[in-house]
PDB file of N, CA and C in Angstrom:
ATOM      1  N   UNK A   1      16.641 -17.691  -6.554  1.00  0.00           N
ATOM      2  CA  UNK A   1      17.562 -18.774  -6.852  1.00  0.00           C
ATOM      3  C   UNK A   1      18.869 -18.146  -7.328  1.00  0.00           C
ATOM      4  N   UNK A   2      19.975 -18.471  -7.205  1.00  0.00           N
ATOM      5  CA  UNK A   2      21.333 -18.008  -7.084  1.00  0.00           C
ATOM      6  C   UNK A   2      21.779 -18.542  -8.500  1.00  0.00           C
ATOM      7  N   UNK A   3      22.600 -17.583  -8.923  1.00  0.00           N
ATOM      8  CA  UNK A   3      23.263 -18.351 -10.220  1.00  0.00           C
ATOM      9  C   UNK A   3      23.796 -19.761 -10.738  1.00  0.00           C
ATOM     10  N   UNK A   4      24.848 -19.660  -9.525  1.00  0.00           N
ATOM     11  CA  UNK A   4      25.143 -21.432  -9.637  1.00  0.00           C
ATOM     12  C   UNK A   4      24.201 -22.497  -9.765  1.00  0.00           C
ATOM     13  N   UNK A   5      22.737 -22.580  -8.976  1.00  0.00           N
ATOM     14  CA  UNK A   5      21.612 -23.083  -9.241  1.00  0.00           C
ATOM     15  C   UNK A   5      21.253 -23.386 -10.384  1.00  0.00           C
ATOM     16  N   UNK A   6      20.833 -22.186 -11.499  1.00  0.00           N
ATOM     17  CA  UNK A   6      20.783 -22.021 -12.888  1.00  0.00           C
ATOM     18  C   UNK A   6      21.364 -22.878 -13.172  1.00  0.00           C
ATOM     19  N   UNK A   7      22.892 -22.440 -13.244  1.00  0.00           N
ATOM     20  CA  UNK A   7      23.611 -22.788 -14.084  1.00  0.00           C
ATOM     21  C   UNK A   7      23.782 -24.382 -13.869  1.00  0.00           C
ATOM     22  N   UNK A   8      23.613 -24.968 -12.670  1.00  0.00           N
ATOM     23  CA  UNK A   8      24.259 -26.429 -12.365  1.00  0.00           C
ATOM     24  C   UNK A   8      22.670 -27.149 -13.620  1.00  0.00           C
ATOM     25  N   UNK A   9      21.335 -26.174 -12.797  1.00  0.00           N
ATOM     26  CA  UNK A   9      20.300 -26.660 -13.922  1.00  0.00           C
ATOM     27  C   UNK A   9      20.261 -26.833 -15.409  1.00  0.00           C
ATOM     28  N   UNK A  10      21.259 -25.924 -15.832  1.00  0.00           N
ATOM     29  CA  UNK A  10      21.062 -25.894 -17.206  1.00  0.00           C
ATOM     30  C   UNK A  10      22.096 -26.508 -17.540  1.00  0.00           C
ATOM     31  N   UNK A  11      23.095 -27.137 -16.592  1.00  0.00           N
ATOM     32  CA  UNK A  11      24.067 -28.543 -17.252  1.00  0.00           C
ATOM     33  C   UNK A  11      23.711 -29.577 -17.325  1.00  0.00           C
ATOM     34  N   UNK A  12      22.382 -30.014 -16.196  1.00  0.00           N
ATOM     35  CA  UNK A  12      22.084 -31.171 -16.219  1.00  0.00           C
ATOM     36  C   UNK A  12      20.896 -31.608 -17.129  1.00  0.00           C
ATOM     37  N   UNK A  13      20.464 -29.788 -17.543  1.00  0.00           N
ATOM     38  CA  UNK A  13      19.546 -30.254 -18.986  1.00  0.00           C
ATOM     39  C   UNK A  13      20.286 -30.684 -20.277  1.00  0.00           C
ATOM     40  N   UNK A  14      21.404 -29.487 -19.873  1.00  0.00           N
ATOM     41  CA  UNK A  14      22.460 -30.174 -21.457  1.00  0.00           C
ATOM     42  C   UNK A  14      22.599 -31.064 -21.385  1.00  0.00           C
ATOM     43  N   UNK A  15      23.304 -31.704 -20.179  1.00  0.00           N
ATOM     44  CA  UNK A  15      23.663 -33.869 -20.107  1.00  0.00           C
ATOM     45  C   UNK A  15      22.499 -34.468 -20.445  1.00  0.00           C
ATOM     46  N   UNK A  16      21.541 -34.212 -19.878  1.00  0.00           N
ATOM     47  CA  UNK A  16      20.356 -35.303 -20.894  1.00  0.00           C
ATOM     48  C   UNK A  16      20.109 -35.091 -22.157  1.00  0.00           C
ATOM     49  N   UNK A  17      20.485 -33.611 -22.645  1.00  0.00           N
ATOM     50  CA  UNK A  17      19.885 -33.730 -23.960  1.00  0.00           C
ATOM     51  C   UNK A  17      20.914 -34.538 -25.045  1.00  0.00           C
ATOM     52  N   UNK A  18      22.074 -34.613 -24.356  1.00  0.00           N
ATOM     53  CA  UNK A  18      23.420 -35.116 -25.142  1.00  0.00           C
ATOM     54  C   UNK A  18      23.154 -36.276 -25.078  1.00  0.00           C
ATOM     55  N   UNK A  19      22.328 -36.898 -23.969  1.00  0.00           N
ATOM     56  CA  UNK A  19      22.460 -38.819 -23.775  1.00  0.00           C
ATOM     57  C   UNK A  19      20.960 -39.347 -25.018  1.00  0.00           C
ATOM     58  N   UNK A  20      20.141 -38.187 -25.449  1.00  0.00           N
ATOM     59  CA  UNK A  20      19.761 -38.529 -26.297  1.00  0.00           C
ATOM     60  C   UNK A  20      19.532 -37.912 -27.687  1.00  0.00           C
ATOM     61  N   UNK A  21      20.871 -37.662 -27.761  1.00  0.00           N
ATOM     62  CA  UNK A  21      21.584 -36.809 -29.179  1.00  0.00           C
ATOM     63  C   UNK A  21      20.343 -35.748 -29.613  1.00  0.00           C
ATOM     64  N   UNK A  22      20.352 -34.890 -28.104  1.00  0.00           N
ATOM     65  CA  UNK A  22      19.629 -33.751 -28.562  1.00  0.00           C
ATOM     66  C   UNK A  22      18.263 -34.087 -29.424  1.00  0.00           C
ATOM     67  N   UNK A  23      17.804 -35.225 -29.691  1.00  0.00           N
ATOM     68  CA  UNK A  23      16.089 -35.489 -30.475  1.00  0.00           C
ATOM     69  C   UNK A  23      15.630 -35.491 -29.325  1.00  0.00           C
ATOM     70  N   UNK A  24      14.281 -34.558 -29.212  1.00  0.00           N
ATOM     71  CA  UNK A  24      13.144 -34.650 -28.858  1.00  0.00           C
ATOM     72  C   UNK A  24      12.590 -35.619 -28.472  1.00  0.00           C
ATOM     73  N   UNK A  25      12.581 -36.172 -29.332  1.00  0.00           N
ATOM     74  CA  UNK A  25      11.274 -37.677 -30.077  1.00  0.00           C
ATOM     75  C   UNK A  25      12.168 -38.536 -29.088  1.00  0.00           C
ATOM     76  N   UNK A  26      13.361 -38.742 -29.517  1.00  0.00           N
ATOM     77  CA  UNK A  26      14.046 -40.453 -28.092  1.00  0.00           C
ATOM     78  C   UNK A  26      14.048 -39.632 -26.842  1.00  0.00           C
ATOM     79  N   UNK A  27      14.453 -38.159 -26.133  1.00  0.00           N
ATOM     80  CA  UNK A  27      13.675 -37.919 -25.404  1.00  0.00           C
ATOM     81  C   UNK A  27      12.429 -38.375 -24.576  1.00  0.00           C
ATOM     82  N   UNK A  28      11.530 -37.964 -25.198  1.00  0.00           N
ATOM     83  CA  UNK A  28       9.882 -38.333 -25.310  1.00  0.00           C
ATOM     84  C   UNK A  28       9.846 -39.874 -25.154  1.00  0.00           C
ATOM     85  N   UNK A  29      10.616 -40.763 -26.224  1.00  0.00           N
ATOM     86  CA  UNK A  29       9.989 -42.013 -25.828  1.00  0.00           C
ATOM     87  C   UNK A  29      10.714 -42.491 -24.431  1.00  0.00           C
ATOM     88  N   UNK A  30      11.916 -42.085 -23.934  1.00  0.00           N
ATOM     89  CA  UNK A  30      12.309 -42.476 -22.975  1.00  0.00           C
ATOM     90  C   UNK A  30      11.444 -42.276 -21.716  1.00  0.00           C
ATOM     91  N   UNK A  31      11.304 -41.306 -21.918  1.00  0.00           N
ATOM     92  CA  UNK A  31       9.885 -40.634 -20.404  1.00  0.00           C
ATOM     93  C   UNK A  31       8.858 -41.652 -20.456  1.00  0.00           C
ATOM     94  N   UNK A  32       8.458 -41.906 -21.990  1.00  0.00           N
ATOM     95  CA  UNK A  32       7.123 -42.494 -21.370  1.00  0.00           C
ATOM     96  C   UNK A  32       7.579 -44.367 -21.360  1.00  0.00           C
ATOM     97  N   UNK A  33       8.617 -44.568 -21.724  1.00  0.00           N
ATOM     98  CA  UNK A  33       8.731 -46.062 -21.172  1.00  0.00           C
ATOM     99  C   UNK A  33       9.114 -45.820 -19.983  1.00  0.00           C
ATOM    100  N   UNK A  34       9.661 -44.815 -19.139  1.00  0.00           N
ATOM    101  CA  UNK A  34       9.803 -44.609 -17.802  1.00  0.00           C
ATOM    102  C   UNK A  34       8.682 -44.958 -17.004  1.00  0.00           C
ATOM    103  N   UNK A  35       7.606 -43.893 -17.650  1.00  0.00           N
ATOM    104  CA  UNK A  35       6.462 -44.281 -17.029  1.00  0.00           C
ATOM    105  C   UNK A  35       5.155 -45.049 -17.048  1.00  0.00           C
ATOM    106  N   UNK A  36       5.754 -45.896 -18.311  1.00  0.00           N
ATOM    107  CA  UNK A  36       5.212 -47.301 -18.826  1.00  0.00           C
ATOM    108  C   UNK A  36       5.684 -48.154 -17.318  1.00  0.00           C
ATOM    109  N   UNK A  37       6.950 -48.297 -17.326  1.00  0.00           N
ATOM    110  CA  UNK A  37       7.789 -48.843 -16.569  1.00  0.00           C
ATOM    111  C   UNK A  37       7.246 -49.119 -14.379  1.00  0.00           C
ATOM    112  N   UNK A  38       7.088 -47.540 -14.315  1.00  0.00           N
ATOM    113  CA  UNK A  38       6.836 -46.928 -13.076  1.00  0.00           C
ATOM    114  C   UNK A  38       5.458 -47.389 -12.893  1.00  0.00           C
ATOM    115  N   UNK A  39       4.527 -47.218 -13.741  1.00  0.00           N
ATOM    116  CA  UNK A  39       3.319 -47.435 -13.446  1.00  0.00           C
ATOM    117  C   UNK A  39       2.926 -48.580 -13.307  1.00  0.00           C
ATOM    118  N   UNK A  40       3.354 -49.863 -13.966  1.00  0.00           N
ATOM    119  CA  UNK A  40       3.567 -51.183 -13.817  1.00  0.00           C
ATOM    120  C   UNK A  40       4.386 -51.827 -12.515  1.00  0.00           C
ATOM    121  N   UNK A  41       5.268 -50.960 -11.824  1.00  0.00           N
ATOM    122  CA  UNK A  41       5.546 -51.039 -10.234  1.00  0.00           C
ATOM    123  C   UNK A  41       4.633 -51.099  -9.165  1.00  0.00           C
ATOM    124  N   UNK A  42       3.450 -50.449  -9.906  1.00  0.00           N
ATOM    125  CA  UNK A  42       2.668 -50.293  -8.796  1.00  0.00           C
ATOM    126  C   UNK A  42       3.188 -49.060  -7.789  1.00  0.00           C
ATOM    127  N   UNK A  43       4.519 -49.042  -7.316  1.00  0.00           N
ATOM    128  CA  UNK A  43       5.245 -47.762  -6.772  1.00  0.00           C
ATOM    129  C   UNK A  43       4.779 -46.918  -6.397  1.00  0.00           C
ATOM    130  N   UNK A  44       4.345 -46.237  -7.299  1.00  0.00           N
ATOM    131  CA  UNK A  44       4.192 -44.556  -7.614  1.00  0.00           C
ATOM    132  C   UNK A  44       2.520 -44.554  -7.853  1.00  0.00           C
ATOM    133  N   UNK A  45       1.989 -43.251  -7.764  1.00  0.00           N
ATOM    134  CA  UNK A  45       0.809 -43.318  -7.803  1.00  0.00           C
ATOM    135  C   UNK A  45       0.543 -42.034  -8.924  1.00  0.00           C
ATOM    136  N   UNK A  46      -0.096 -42.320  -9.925  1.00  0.00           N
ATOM    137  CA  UNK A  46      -0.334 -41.147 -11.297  1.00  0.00           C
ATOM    138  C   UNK A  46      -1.430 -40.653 -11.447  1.00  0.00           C
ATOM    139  N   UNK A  47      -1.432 -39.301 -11.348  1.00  0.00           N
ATOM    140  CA  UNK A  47      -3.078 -38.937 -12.132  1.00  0.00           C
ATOM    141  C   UNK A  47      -2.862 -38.401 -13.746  1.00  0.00           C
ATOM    142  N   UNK A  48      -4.083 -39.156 -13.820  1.00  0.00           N
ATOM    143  CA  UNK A  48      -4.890 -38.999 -15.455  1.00  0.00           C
ATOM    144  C   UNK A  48      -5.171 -37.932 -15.765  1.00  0.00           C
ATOM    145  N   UNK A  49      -4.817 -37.313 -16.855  1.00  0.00           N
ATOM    146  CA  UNK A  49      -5.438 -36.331 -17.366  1.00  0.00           C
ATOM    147  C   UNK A  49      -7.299 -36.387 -17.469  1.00  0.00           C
ATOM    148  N   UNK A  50      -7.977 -35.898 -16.973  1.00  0.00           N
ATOM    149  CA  UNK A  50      -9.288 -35.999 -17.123  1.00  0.00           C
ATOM    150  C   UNK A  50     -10.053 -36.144 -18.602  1.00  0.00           C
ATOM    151  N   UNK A  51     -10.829 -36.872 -18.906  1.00  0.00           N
ATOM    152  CA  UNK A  51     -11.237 -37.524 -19.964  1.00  0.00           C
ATOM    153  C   UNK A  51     -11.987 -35.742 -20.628  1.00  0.00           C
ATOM    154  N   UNK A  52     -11.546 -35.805 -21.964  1.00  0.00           N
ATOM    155  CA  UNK A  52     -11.794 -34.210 -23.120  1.00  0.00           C
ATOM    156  C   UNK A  52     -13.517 -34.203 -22.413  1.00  0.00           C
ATOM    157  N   UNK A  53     -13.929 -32.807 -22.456  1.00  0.00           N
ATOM    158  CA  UNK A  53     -14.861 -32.058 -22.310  1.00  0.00           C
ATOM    159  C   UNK A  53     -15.870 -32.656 -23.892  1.00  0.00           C
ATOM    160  N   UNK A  54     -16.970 -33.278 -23.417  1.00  0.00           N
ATOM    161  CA  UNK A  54     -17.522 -33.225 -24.918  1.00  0.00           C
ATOM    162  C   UNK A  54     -18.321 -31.636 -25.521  1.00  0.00           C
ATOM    163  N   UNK A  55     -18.153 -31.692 -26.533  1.00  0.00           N
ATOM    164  CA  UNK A  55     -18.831 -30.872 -27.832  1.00  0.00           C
ATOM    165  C   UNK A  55     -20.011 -30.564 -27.315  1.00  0.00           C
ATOM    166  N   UNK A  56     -20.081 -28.988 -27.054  1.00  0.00           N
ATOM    167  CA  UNK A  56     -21.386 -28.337 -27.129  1.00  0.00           C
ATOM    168  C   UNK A  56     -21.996 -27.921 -28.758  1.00  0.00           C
ATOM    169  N   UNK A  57     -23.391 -28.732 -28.541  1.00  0.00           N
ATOM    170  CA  UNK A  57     -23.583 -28.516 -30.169  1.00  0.00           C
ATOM    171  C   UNK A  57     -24.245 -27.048 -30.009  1.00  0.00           C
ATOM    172  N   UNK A  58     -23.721 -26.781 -31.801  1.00  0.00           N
ATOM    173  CA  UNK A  58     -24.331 -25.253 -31.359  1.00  0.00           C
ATOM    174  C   UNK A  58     -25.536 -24.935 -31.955  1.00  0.00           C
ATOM    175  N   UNK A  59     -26.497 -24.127 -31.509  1.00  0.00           N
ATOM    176  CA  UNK A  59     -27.590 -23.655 -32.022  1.00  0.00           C
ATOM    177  C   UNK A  59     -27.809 -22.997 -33.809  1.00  0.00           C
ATOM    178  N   UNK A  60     -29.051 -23.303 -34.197  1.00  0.00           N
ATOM    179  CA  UNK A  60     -29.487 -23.015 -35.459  1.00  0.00           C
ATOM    180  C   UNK A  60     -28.843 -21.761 -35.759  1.00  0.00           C
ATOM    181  N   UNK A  61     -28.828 -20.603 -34.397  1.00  0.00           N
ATOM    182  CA  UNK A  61     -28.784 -19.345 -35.016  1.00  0.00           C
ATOM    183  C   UNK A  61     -27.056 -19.146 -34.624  1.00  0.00           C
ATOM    184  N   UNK A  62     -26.421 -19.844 -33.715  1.00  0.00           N
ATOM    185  CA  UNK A  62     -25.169 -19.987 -33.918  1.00  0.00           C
ATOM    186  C   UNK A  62     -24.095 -20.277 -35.219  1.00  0.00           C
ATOM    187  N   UNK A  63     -25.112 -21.484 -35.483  1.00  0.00           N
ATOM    188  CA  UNK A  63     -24.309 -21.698 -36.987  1.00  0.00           C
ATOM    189  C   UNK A  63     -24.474 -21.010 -38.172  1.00  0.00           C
ATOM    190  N   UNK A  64     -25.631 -20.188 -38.003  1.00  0.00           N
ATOM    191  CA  UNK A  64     -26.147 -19.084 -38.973  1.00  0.00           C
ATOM    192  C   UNK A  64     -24.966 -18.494 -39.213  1.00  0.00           C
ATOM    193  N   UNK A  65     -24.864 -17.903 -37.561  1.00  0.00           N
ATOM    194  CA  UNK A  65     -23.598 -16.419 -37.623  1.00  0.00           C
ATOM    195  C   UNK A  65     -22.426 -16.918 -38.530  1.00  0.00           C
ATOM    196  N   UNK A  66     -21.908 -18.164 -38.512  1.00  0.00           N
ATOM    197  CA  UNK A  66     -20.715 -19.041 -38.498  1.00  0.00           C
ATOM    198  C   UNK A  66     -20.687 -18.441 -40.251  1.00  0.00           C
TER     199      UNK A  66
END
């Protein structure tokens, strides 16, 4: 990727971060009413993060070591 690339990239990260005075957090909530928004279109199609791995319980002599 060529410099100008970069660089046009890393203006158009600065312009968003300026449209939400550089916080994180209004950032963040903007994305996800985006995709509050998007997903309620029907539109677009999203995958789920797959539901957490449950808890391997651990053995008598596991928790010994512990």
């Amino acid at each position: 990727m060529a410099d100008y690339e970069i660089d046009e990239i890393r203006k158009i990260r600065r312009e968003i971060s300026a449209r939400f005075d550089h916080d994180v957090d209004k950032l963040i909530a903007h994305y996800q009413a985006l995709e509050k928004e998007y997903r309620k279109s029907g539109k677009y199609k999203f995958v789920d993060p797959p539901p957490e791995k449950p808890k391997v319980a651990k053995s008598k002599d596991e928790e010994a070591a512990d």
